[in-house]
N, C-alpha and C. Protein backbone atom coordinates (compact mmCIF):
# COMPACT_ATOMS: atom_id res chain seq x y z
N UNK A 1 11.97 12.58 -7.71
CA UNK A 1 12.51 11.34 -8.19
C UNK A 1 12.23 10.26 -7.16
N UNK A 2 11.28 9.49 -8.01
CA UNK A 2 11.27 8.29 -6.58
C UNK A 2 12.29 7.35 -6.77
N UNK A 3 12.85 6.62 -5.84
CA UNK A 3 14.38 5.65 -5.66
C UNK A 3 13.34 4.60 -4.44
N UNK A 4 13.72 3.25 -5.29
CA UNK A 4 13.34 1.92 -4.54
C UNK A 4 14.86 1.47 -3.99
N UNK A 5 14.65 1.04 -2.73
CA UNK A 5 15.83 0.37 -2.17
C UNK A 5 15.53 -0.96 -1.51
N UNK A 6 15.73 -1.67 -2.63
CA UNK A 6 15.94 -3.49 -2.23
C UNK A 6 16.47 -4.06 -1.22
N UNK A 7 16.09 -4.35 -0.01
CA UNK A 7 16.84 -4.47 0.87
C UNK A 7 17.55 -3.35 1.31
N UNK A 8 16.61 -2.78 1.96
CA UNK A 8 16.61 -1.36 2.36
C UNK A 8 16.71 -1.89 4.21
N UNK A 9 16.59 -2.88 4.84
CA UNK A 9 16.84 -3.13 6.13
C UNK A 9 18.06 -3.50 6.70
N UNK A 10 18.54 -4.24 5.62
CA UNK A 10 20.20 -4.84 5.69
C UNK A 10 21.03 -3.61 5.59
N UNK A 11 22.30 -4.47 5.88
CA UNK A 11 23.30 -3.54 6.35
C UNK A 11 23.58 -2.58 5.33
N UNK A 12 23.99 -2.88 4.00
CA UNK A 12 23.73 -1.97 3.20
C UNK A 12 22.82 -0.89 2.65
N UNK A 13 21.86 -1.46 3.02
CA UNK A 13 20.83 -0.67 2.56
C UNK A 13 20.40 0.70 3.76
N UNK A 14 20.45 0.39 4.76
CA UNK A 14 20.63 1.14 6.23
C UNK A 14 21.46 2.20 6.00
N UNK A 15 22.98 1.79 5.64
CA UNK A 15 23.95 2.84 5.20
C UNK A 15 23.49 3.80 4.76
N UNK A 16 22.49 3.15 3.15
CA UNK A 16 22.25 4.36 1.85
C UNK A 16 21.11 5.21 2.81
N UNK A 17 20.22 4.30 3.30
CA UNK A 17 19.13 5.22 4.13
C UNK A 17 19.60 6.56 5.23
N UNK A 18 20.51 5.89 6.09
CA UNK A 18 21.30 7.20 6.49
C UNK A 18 21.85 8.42 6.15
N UNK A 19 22.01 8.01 5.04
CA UNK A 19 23.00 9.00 4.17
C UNK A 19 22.32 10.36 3.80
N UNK A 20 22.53 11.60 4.23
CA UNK A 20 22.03 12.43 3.73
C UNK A 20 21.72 12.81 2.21
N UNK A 21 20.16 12.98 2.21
CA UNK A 21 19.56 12.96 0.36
C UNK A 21 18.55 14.19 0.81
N UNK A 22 18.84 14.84 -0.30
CA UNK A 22 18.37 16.13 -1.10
C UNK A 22 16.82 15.86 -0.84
N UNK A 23 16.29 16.40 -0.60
CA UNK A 23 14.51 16.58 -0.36
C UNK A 23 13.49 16.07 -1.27
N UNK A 24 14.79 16.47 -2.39
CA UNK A 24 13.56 16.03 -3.44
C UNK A 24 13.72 14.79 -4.11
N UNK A 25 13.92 13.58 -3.54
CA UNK A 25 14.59 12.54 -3.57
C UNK A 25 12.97 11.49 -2.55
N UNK A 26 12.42 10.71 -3.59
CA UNK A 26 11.43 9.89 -2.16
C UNK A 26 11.78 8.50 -2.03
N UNK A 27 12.38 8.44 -1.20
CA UNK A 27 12.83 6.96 -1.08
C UNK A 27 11.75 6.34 -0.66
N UNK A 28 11.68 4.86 -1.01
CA UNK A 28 10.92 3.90 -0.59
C UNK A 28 12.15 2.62 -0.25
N UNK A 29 11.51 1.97 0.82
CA UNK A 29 12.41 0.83 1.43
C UNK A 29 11.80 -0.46 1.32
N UNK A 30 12.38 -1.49 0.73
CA UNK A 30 11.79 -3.08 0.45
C UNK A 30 12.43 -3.93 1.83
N UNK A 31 11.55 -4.85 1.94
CA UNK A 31 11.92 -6.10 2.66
C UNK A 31 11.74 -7.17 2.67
N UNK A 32 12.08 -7.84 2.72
CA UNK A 32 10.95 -9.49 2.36
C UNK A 32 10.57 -10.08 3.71
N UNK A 33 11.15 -9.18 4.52
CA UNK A 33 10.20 -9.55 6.26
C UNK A 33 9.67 -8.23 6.42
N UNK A 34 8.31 -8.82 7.36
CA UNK A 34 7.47 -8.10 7.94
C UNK A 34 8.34 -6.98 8.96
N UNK A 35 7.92 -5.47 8.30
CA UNK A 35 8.44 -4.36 9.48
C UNK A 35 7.37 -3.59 9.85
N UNK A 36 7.45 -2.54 10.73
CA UNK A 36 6.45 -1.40 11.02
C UNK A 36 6.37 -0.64 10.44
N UNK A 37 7.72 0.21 9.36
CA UNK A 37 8.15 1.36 9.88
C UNK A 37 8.07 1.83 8.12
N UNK A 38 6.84 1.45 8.17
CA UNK A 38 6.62 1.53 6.45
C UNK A 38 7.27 1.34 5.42
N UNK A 39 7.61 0.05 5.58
CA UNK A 39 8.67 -0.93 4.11
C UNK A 39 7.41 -1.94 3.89
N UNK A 40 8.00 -1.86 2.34
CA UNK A 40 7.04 -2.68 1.38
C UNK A 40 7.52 -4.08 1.81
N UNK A 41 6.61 -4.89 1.81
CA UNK A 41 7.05 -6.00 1.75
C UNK A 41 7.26 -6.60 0.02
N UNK A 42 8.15 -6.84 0.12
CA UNK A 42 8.62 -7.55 -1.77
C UNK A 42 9.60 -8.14 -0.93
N UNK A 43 9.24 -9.51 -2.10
CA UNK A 43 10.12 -11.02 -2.10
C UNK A 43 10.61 -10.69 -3.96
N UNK A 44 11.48 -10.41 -4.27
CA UNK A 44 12.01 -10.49 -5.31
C UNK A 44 11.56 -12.37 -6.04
N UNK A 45 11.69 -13.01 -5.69
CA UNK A 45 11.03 -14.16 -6.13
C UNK A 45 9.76 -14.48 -6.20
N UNK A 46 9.39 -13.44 -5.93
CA UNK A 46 7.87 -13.97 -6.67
C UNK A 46 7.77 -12.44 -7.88
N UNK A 47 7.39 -12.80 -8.86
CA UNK A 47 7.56 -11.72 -9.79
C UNK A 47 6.59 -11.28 -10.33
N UNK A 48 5.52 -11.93 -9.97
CA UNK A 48 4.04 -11.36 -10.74
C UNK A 48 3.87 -10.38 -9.20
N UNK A 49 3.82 -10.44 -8.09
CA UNK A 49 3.77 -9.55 -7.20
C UNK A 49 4.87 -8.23 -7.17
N UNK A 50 5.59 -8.49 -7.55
CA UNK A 50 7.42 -7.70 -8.09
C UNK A 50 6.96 -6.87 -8.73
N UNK A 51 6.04 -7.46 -9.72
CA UNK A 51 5.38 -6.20 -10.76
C UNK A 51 4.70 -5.35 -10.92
N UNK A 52 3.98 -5.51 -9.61
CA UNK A 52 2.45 -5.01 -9.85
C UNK A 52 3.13 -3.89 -8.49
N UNK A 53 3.84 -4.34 -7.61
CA UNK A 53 4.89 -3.46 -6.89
C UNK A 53 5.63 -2.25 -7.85
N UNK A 54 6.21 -2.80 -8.62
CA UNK A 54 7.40 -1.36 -8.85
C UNK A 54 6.14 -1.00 -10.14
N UNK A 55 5.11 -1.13 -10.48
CA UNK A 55 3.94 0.20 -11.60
C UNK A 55 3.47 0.61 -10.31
N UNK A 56 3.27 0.14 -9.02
CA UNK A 56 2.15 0.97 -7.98
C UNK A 56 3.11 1.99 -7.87
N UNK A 57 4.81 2.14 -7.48
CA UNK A 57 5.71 3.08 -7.03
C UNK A 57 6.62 3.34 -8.04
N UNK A 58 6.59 3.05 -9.25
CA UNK A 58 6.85 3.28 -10.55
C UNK A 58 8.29 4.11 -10.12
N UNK A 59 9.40 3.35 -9.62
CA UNK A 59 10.42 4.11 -9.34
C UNK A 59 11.59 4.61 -10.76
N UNK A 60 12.15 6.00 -10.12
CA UNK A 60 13.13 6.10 -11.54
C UNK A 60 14.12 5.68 -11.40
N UNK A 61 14.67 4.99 -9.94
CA UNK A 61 15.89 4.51 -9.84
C UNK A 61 16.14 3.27 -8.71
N UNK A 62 16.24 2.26 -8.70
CA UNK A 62 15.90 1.17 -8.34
C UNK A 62 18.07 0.36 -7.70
N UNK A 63 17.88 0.80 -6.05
CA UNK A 63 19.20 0.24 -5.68
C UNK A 63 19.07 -1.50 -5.29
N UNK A 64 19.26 -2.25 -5.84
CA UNK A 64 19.06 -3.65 -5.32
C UNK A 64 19.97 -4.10 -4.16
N UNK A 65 20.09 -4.43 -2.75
CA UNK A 65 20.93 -4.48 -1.96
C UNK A 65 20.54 -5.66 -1.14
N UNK A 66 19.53 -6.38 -1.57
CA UNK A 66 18.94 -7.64 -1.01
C UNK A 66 19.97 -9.10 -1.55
N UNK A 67 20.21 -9.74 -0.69
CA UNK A 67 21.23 -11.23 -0.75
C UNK A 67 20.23 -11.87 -0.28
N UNK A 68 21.20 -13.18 -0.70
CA UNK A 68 20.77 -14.23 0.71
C UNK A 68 21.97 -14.82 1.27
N UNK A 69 22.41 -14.11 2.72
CA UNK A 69 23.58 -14.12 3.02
C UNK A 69 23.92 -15.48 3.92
N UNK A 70 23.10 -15.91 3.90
CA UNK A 70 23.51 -17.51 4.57
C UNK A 70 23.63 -18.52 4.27
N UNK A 71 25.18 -18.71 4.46
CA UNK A 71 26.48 -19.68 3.67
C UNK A 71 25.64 -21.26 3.45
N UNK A 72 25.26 -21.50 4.52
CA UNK A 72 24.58 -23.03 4.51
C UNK A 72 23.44 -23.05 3.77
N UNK A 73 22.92 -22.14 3.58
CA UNK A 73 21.32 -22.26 2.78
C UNK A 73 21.71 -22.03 0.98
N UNK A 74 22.82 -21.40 1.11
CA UNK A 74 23.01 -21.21 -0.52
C UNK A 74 24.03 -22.82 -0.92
N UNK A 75 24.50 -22.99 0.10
CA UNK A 75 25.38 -24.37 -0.34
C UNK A 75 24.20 -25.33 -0.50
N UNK A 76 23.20 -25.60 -0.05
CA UNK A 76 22.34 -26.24 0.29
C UNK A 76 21.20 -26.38 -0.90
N UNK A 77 21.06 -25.47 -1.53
CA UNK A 77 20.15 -24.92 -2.47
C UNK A 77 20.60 -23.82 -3.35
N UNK A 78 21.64 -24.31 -4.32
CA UNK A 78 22.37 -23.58 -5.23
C UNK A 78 21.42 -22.54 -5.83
N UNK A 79 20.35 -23.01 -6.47
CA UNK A 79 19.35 -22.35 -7.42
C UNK A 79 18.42 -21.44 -6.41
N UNK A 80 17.95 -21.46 -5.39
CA UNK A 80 17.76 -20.39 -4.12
C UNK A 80 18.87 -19.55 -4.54
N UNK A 81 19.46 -19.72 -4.39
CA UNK A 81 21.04 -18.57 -4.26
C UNK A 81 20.95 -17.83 -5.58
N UNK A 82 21.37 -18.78 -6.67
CA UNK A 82 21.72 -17.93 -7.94
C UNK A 82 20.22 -17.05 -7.81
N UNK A 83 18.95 -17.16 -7.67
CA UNK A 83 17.66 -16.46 -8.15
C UNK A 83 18.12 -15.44 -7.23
């Protein structure tokens, strides 16, 4: 069973990664910043790239755990936020 985790770097997503999972379980980890440690890069806002992402890893179970957790940027740019 492959499982995508959206924001798989943040605090939440770290948690689920820790968490002991059954072998037969392949996680994949998203980010929308550049890492090493083999995470996809996906920006949920761009969606023609979004797509062509989850048919390459065609996941069966998809945890979304990506925000945008900074208070001034969502006050700032409502419609940033709600997307």
């Amino acid at each position: 069973m492959n499982i995508l985790v959206i924001g798989g770097t943040g605090l939440l997503g770290t948690a689920i990664l820790k968490a002991k999972k059954p072998k037969k379980f392949l996680l994949k980890i998203s980010s929308r910043t550049k890492n090493k440690n083999n995470i996809i890069n996906l920006d949920l806002a761009n969606i023609s790239k979004t797509k062509i992402i989850f048919k390459k890893i065609k996941p069966d179970v998809i945890i979304n755990c990506s925000a945008l957790t900074n208070v001034n940027e969502c006050n700032k740019s409502f419609k940033k936020a709600i997307l």
